[in-house]
Every structure is written in C-alpha cells, then in structure tokens.
PDB file of N, CA and C in Angstrom:
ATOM      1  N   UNK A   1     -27.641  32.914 -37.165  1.00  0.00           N
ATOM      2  CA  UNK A   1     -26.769  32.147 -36.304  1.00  0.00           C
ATOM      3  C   UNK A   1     -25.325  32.495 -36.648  1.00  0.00           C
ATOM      4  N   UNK A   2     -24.532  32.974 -35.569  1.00  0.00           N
ATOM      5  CA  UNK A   2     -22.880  33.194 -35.928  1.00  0.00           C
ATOM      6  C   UNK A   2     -22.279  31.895 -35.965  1.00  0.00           C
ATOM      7  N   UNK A   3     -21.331  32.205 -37.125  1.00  0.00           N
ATOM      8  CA  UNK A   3     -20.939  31.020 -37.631  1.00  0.00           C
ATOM      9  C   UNK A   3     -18.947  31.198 -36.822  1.00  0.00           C
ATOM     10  N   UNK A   4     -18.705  30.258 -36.092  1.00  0.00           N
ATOM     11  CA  UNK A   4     -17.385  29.977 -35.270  1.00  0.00           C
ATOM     12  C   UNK A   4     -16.921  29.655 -36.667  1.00  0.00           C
ATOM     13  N   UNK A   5     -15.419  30.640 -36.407  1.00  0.00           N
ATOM     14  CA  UNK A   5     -14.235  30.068 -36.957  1.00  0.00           C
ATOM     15  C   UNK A   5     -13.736  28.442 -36.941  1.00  0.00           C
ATOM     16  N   UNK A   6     -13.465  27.760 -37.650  1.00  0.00           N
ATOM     17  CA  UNK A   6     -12.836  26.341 -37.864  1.00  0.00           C
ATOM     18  C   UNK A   6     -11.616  26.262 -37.403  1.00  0.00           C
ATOM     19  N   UNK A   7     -11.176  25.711 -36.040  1.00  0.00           N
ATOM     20  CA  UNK A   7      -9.800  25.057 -35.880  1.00  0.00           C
ATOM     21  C   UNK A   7      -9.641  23.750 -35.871  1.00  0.00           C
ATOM     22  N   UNK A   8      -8.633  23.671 -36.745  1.00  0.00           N
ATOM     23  CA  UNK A   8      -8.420  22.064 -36.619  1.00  0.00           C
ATOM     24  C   UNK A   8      -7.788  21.624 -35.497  1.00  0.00           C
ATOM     25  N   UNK A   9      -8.105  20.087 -35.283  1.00  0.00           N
ATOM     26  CA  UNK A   9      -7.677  19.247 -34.101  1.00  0.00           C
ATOM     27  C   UNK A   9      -6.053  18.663 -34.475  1.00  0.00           C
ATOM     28  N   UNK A  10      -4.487  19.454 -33.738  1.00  0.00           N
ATOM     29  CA  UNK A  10      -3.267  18.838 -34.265  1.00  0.00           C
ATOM     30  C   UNK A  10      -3.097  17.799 -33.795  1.00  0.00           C
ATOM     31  N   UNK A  11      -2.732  16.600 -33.851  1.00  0.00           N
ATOM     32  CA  UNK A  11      -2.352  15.493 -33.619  1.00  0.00           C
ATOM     33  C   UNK A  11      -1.474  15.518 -32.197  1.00  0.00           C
ATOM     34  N   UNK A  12      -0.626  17.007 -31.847  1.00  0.00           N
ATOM     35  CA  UNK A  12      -0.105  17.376 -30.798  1.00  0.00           C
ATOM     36  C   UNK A  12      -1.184  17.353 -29.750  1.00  0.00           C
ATOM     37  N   UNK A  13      -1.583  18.107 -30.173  1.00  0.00           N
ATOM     38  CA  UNK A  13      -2.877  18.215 -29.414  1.00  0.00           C
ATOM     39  C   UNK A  13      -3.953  17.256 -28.628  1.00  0.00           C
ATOM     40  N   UNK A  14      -4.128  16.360 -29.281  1.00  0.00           N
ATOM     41  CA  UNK A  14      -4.983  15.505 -28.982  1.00  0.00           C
ATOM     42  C   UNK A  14      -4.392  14.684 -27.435  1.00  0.00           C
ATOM     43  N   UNK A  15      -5.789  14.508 -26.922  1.00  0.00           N
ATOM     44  CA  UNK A  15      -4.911  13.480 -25.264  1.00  0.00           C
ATOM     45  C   UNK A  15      -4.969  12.129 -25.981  1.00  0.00           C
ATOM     46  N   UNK A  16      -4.517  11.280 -25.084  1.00  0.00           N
ATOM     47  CA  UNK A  16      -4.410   9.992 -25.584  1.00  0.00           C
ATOM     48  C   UNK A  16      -5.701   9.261 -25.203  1.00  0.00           C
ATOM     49  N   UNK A  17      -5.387   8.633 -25.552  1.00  0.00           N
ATOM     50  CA  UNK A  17      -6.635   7.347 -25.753  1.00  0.00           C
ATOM     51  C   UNK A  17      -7.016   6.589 -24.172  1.00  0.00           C
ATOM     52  N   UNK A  18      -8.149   6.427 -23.465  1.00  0.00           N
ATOM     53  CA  UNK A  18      -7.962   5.667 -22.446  1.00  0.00           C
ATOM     54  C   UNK A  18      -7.179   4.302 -22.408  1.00  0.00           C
ATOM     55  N   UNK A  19      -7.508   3.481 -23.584  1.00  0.00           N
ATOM     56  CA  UNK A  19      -6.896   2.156 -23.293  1.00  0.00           C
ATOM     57  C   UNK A  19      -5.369   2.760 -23.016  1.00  0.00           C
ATOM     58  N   UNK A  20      -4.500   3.805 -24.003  1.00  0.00           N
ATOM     59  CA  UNK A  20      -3.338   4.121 -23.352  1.00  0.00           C
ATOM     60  C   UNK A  20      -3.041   4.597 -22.239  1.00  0.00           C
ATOM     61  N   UNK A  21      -4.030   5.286 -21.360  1.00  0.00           N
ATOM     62  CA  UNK A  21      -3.854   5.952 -20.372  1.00  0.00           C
ATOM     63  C   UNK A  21      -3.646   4.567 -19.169  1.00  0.00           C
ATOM     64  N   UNK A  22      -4.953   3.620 -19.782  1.00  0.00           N
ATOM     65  CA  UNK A  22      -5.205   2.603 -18.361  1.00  0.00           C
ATOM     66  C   UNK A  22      -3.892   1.435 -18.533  1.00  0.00           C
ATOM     67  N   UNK A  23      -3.372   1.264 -19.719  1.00  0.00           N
ATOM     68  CA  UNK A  23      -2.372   0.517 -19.445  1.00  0.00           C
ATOM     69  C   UNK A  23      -0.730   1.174 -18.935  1.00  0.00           C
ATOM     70  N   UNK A  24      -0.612   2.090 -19.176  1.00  0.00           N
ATOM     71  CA  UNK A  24       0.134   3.318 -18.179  1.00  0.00           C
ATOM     72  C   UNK A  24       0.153   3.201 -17.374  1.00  0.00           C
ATOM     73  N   UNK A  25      -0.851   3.399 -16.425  1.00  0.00           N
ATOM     74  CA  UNK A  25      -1.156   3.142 -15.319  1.00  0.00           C
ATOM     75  C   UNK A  25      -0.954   1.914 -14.895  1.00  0.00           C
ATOM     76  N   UNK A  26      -1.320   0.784 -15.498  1.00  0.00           N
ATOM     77  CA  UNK A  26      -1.339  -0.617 -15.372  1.00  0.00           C
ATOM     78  C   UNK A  26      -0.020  -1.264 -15.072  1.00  0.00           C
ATOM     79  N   UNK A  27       0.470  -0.513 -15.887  1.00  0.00           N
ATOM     80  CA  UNK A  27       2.866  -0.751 -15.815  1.00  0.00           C
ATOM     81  C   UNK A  27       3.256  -0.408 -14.474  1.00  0.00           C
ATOM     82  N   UNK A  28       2.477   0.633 -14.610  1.00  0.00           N
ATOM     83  CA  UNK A  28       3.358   1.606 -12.828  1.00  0.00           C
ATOM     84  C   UNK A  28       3.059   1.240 -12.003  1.00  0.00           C
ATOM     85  N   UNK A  29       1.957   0.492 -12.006  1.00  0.00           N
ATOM     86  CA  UNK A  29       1.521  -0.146 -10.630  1.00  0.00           C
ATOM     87  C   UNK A  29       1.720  -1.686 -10.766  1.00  0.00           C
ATOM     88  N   UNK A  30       2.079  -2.367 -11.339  1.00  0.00           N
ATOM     89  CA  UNK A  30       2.969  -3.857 -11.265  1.00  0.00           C
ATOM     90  C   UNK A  30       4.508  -3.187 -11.241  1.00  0.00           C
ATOM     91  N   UNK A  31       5.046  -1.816 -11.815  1.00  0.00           N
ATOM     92  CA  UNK A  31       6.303  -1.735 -11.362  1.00  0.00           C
ATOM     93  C   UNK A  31       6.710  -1.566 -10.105  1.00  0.00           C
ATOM     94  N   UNK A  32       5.762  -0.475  -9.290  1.00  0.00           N
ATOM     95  CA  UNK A  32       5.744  -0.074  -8.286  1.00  0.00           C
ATOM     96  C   UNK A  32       5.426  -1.578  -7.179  1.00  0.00           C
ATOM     97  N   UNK A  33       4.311  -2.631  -7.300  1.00  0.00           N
ATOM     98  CA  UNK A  33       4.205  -3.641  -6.367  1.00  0.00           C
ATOM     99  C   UNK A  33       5.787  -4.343  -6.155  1.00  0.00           C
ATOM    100  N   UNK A  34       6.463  -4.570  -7.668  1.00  0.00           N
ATOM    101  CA  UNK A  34       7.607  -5.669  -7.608  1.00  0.00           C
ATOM    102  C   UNK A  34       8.744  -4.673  -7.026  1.00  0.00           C
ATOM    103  N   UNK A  35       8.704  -3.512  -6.895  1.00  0.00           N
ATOM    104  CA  UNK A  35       9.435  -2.604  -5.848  1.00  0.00           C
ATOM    105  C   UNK A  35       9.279  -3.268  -4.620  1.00  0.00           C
ATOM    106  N   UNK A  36       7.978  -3.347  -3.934  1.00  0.00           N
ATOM    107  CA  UNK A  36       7.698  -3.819  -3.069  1.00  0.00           C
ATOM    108  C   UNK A  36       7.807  -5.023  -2.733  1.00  0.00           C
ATOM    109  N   UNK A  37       7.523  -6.184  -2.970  1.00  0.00           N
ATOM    110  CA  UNK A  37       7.706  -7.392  -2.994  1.00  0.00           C
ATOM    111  C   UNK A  37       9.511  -7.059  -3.329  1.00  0.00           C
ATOM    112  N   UNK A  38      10.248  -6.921  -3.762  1.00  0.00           N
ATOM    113  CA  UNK A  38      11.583  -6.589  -4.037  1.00  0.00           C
ATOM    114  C   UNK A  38      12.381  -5.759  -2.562  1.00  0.00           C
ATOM    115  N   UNK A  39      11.647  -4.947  -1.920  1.00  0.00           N
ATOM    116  CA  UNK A  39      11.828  -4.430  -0.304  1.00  0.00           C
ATOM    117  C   UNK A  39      11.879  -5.909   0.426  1.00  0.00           C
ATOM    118  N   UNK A  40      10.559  -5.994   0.338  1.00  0.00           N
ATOM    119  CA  UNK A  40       9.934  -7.485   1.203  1.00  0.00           C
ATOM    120  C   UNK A  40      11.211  -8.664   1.301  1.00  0.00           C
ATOM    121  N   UNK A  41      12.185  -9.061  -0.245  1.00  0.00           N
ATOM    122  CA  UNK A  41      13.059 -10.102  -0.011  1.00  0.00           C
ATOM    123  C   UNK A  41      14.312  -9.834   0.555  1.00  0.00           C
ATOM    124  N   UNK A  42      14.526  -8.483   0.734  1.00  0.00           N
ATOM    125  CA  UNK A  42      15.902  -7.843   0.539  1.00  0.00           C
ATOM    126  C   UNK A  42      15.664  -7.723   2.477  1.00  0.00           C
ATOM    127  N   UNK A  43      14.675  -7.346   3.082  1.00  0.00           N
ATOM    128  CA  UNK A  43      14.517  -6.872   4.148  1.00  0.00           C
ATOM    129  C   UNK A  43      14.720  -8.511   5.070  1.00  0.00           C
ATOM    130  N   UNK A  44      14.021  -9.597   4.249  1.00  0.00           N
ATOM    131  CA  UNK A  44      13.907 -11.229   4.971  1.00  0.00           C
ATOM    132  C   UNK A  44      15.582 -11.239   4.547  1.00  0.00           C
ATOM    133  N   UNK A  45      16.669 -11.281   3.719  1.00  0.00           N
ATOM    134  CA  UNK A  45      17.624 -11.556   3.470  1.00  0.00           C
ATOM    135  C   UNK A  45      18.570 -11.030   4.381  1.00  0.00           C
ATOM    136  N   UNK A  46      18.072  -9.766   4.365  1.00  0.00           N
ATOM    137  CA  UNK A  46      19.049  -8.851   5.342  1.00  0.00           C
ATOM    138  C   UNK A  46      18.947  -9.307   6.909  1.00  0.00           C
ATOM    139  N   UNK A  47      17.694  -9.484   7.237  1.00  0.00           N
ATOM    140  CA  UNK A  47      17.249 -10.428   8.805  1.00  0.00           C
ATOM    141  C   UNK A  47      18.246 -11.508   8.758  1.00  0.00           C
ATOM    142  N   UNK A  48      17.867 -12.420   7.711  1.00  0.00           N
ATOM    143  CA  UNK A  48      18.371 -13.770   8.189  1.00  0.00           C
ATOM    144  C   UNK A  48      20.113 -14.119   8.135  1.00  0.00           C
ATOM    145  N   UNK A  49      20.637 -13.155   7.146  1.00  0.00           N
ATOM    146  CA  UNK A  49      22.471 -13.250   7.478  1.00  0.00           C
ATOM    147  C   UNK A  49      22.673 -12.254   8.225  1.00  0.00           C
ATOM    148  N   UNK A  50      21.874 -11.542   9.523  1.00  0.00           N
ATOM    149  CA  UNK A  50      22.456 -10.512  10.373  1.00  0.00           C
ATOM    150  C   UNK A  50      23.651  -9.517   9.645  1.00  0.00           C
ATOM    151  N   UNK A  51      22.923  -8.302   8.553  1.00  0.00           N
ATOM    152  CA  UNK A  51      23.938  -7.868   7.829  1.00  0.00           C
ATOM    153  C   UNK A  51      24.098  -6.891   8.999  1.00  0.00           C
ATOM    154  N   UNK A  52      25.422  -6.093   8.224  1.00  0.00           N
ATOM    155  CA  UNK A  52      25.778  -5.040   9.315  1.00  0.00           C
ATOM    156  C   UNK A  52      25.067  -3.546   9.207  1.00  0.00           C
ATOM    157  N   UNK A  53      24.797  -2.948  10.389  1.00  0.00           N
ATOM    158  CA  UNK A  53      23.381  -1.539   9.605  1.00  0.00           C
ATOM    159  C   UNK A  53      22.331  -2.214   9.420  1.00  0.00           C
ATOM    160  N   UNK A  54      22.201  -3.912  10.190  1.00  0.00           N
ATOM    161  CA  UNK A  54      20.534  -3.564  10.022  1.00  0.00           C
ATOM    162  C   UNK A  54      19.377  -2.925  10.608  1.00  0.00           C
ATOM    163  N   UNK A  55      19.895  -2.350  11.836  1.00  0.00           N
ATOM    164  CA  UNK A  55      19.391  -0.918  12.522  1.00  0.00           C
ATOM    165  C   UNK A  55      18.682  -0.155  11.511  1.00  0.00           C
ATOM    166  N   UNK A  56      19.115  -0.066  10.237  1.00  0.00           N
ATOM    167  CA  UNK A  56      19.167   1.084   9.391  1.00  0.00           C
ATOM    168  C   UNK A  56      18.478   0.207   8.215  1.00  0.00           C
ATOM    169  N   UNK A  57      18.724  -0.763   8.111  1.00  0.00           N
ATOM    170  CA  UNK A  57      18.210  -1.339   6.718  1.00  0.00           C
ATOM    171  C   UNK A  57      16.614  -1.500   6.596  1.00  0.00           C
ATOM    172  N   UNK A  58      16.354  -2.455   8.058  1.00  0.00           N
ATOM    173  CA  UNK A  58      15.223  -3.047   8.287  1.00  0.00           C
ATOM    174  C   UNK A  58      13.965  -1.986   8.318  1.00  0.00           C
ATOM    175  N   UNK A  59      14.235  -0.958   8.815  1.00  0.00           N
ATOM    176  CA  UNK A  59      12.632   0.038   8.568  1.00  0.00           C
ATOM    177  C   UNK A  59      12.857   0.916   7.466  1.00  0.00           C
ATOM    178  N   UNK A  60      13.810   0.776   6.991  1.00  0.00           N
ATOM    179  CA  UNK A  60      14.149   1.312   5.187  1.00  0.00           C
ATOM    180  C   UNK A  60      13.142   0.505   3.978  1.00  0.00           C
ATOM    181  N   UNK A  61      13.453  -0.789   3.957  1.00  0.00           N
ATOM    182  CA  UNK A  61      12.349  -1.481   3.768  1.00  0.00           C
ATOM    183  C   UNK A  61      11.209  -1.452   3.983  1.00  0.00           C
ATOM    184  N   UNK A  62      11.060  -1.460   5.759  1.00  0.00           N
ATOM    185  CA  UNK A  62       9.328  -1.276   5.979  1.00  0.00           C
ATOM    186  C   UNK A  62       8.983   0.124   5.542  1.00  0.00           C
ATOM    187  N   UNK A  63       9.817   0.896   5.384  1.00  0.00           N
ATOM    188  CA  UNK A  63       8.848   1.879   5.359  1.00  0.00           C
ATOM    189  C   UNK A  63       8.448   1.957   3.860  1.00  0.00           C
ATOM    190  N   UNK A  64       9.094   1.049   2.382  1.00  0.00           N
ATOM    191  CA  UNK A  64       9.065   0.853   1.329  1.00  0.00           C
ATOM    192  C   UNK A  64       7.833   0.125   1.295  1.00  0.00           C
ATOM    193  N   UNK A  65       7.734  -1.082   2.216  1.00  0.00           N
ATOM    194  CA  UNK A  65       6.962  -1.799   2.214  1.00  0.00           C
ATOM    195  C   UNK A  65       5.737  -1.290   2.460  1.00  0.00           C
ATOM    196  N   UNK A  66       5.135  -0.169   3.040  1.00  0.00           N
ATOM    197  CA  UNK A  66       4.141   0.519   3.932  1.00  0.00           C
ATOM    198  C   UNK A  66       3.756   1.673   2.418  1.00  0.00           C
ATOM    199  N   UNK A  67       4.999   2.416   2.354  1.00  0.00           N
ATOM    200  CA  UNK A  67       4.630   3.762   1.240  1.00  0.00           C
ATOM    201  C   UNK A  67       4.158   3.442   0.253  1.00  0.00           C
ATOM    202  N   UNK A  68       4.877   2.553  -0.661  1.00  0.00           N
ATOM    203  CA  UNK A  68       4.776   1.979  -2.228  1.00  0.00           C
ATOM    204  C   UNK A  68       3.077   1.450  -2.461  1.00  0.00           C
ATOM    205  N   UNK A  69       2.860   0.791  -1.760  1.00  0.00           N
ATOM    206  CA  UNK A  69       1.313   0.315  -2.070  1.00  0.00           C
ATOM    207  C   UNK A  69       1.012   1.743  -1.988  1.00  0.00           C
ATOM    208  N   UNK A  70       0.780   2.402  -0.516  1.00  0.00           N
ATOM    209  CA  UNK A  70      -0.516   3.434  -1.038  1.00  0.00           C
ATOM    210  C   UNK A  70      -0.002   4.567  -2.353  1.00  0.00           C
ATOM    211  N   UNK A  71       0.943   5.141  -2.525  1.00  0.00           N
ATOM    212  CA  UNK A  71       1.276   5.614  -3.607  1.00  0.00           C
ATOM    213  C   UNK A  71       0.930   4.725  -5.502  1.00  0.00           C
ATOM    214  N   UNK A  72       0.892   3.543  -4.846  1.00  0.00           N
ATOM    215  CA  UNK A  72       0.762   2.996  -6.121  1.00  0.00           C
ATOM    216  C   UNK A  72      -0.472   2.684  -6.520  1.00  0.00           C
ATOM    217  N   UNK A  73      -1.330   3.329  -5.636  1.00  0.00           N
ATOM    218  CA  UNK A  73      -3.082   3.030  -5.658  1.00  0.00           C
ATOM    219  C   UNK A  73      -3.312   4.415  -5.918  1.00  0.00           C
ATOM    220  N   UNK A  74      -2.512   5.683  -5.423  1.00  0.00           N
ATOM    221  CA  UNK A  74      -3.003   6.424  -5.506  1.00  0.00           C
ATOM    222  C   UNK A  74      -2.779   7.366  -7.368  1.00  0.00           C
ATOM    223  N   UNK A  75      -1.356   6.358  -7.546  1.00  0.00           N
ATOM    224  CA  UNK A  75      -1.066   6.753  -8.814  1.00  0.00           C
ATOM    225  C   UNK A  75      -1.606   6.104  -9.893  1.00  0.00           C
ATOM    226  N   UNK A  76      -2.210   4.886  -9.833  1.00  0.00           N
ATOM    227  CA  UNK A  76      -3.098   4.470 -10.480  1.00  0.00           C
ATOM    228  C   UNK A  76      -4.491   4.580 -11.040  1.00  0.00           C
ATOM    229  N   UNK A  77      -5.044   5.385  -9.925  1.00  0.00           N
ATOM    230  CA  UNK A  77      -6.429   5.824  -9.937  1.00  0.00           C
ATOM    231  C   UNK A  77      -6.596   7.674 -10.668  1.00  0.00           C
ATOM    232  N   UNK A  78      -4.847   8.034 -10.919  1.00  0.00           N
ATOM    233  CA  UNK A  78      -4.843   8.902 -11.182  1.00  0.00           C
ATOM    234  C   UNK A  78      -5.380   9.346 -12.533  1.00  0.00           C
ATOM    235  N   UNK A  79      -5.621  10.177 -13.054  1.00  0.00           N
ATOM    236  CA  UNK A  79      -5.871  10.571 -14.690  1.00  0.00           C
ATOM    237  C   UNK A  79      -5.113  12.044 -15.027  1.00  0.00           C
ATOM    238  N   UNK A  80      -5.008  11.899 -16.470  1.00  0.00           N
ATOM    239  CA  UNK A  80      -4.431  13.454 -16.715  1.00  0.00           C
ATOM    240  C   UNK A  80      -5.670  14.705 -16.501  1.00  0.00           C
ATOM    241  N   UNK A  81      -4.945  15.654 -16.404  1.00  0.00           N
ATOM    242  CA  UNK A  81      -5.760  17.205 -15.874  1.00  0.00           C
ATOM    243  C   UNK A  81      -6.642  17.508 -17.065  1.00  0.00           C
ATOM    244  N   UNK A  82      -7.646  17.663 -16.662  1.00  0.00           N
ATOM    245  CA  UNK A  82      -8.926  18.397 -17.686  1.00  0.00           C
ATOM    246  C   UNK A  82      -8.275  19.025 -18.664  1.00  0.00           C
ATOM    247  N   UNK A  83      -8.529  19.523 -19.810  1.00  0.00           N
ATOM    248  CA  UNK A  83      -8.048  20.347 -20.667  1.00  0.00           C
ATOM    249  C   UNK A  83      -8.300  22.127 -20.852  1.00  0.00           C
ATOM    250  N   UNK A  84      -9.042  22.245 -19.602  1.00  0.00           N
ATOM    251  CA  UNK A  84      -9.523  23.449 -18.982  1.00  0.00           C
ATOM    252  C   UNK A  84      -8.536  23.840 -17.872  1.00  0.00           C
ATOM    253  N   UNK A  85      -8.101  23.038 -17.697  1.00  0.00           N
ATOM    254  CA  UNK A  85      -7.034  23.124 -16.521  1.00  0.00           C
ATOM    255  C   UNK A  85      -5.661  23.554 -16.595  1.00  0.00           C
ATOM    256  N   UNK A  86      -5.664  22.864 -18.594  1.00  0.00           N
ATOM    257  CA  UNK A  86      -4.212  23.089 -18.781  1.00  0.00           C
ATOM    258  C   UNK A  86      -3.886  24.716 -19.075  1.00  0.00           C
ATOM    259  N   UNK A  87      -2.646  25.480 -18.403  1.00  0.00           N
ATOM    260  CA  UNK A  87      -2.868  27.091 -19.183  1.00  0.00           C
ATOM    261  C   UNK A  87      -1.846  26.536 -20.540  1.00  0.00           C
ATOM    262  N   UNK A  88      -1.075  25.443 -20.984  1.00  0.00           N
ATOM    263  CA  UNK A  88      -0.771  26.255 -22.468  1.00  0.00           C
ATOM    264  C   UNK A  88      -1.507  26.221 -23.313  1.00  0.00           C
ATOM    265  N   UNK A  89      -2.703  25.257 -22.763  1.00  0.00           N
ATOM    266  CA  UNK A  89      -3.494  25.512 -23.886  1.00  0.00           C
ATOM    267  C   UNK A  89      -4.787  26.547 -24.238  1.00  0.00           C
ATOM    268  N   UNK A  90      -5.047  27.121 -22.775  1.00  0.00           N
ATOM    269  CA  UNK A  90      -5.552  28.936 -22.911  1.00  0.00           C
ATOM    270  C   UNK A  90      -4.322  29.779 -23.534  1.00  0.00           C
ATOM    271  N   UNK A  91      -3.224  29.685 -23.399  1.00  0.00           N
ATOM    272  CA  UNK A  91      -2.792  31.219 -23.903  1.00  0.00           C
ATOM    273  C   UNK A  91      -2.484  30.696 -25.489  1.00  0.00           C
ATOM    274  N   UNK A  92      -2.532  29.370 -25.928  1.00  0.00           N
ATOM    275  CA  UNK A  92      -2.096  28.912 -27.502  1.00  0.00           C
ATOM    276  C   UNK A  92      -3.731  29.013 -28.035  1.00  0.00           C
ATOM    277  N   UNK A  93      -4.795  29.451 -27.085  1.00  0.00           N
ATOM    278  CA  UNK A  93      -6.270  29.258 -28.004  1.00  0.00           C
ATOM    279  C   UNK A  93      -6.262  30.703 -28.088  1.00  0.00           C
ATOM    280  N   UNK A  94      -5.822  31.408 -27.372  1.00  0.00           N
ATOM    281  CA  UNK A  94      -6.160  32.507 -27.556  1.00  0.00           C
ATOM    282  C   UNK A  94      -4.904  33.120 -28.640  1.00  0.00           C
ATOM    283  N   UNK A  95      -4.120  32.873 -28.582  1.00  0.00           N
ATOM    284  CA  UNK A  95      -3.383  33.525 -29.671  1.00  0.00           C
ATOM    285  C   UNK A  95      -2.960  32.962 -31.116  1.00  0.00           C
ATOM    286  N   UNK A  96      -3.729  32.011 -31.180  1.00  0.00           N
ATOM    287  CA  UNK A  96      -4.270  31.451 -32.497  1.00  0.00           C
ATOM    288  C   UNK A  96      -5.075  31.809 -33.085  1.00  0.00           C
ATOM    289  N   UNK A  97      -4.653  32.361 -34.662  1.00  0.00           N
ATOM    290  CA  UNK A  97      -5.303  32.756 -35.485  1.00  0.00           C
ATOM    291  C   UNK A  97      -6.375  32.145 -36.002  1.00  0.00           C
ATOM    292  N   UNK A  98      -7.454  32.638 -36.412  1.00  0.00           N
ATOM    293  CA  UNK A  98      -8.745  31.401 -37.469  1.00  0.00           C
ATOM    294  C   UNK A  98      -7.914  30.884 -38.645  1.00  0.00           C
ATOM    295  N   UNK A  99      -7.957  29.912 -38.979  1.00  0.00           N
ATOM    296  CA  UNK A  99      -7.345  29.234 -40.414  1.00  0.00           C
ATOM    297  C   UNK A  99      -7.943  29.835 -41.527  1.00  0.00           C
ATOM    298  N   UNK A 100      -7.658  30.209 -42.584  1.00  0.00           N
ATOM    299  CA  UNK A 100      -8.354  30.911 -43.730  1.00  0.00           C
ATOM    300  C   UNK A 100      -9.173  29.615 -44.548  1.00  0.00           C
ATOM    301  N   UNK A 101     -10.127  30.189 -45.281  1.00  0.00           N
ATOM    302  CA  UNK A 101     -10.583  29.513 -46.256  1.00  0.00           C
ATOM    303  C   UNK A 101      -9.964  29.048 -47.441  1.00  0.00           C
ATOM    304  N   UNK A 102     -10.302  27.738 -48.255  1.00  0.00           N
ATOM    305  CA  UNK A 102      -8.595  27.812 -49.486  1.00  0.00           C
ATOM    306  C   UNK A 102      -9.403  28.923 -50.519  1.00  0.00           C
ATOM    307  N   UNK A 103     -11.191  28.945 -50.683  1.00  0.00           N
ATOM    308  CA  UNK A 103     -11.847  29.812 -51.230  1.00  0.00           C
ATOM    309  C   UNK A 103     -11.348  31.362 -51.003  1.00  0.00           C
ATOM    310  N   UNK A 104     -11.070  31.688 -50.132  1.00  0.00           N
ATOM    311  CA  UNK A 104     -10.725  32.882 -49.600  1.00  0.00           C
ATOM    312  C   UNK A 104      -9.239  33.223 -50.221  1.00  0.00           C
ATOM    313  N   UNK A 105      -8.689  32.122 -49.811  1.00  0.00           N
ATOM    314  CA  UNK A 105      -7.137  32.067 -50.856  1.00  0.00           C
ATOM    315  C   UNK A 105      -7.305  31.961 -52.237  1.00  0.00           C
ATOM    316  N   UNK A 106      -7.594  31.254 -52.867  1.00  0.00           N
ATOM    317  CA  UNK A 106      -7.946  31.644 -54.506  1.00  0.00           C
ATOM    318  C   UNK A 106      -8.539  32.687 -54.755  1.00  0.00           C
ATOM    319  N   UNK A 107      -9.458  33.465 -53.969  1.00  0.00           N
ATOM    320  CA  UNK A 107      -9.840  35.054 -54.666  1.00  0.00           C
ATOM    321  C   UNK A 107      -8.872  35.696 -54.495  1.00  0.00           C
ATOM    322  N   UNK A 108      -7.756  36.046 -53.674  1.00  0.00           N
ATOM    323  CA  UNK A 108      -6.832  37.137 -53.349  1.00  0.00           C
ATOM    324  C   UNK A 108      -5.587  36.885 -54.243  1.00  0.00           C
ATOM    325  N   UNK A 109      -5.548  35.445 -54.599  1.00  0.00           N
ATOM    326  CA  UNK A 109      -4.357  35.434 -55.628  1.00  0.00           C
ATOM    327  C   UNK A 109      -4.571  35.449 -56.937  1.00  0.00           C
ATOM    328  N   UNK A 110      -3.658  36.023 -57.553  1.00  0.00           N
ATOM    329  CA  UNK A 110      -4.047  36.182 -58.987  1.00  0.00           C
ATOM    330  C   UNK A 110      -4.146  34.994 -59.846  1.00  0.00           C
ATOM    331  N   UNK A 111      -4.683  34.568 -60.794  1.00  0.00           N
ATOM    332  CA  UNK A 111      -5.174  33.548 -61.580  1.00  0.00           C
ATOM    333  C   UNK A 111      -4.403  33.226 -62.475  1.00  0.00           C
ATOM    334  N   UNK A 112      -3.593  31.831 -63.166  1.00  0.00           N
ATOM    335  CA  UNK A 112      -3.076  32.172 -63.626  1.00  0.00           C
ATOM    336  C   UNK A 112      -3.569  30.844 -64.788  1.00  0.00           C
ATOM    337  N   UNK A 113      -3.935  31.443 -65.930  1.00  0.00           N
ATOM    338  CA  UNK A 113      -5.012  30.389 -66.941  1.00  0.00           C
ATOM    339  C   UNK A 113      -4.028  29.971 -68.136  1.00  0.00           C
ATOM    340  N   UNK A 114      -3.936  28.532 -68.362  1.00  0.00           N
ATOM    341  CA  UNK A 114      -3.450  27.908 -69.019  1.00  0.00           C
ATOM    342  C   UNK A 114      -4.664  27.200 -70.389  1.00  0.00           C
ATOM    343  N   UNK A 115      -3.959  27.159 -71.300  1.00  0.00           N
ATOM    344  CA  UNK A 115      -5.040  27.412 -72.577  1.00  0.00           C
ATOM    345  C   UNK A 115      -4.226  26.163 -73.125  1.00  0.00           C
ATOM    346  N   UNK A 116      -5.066  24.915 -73.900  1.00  0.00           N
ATOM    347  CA  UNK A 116      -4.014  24.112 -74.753  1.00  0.00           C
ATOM    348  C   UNK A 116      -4.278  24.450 -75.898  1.00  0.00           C
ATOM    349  N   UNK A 117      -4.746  25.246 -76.368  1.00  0.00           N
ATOM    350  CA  UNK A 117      -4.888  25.549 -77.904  1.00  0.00           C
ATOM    351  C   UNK A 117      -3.820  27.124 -77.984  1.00  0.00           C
ATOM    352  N   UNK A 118      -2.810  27.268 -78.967  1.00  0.00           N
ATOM    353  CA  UNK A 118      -1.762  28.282 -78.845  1.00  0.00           C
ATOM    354  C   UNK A 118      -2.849  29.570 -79.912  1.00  0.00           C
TER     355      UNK A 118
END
C-alpha cells in the first residue's frame, strides 16, 4: 500500500464552523429586513408630509421594499464555495512541498553528544 505524504491542516486554512457560517447569515438577513422595514417608514413619512421629489422618492423605496427581501433570502440560503472550487487552493496544493520527517531530520544532521562525566 503507498503510503501519502502528511500535510498538515493550517488554521488558515480551515473553513469555518457552521454555527459561524449560520449566524452570518443570520445578521445579514435581520440587517437586510430592518433596511426594509426602514424603506417602509421613510416611504409612509415621505407620503404623509408631501415631501418635495416624491415622484422620485416613493418607488425608490418600493423598489427597496420589493428587492431587499428576495436578495435577503437569497443571501441567506447562501453557503461558501466547495473547496474544490476554490483555485488558490489547487495551485497552493500543488506547489506544496511534503513536510519532512523530524526522524529524517535527525539522521542528516550531525549529532552532537554531551557526556556528564569529563
């Protein structure tokens, strides 16, 4: 049986954790709703003191009001890219060396023996 070289796992390296991923997600999409609900008061405010440009204001809003949800469902349901997917991490596997053995390192260096008797 061929025996694979040993790479270790860097701490860089590693993806994160789901609970971090789902509460990520969890932020952006209560940030993204109070965007919305935040359109929603600004758009009733702007109606009810007849500001000036509300030609311009009022479907600025709706259209906040309309986009933000589906974007915020769609960014929620999102996840990070396979790790097959990512290329820096094909061209950093491939041009990474095997890690040596420390066995392999103590034969090639010279020895150096300490005696307590003179």
């Amino acid at each position: 049986m061929k025996r694979q070289a040993y790479q270790p796992i860097l701490i860089t390296d590693a993806s994160r954790s789901q609970d971090d991923q789902l509460t990520s997600r969890q932020r952006r999409y209560v940030l993204m709703m109070s965007i919305r609900a935040a359109c929603l008061i600004v758009g009733a405010v702007l109606a009810s003191v007849q500001a000036p440009l509300l030609w311009l204001w009022l479907p600025l809003c709706g259209i906040g009001m309309v986009l933000i949800p589906w974007l915020a469902v769609l960014l929620a349901n999102d996840r990070p890219p396979k790790e097959q997917h990512r290329l820096r991490n094909r061209t950093a596997r491939r041009e990474a060396t095997p890690p040596r053995s420390l066995a392999a390192d103590a034969e090639d260096r010279p020895h150096r023996v300490i005696d307590a008797e003179p």
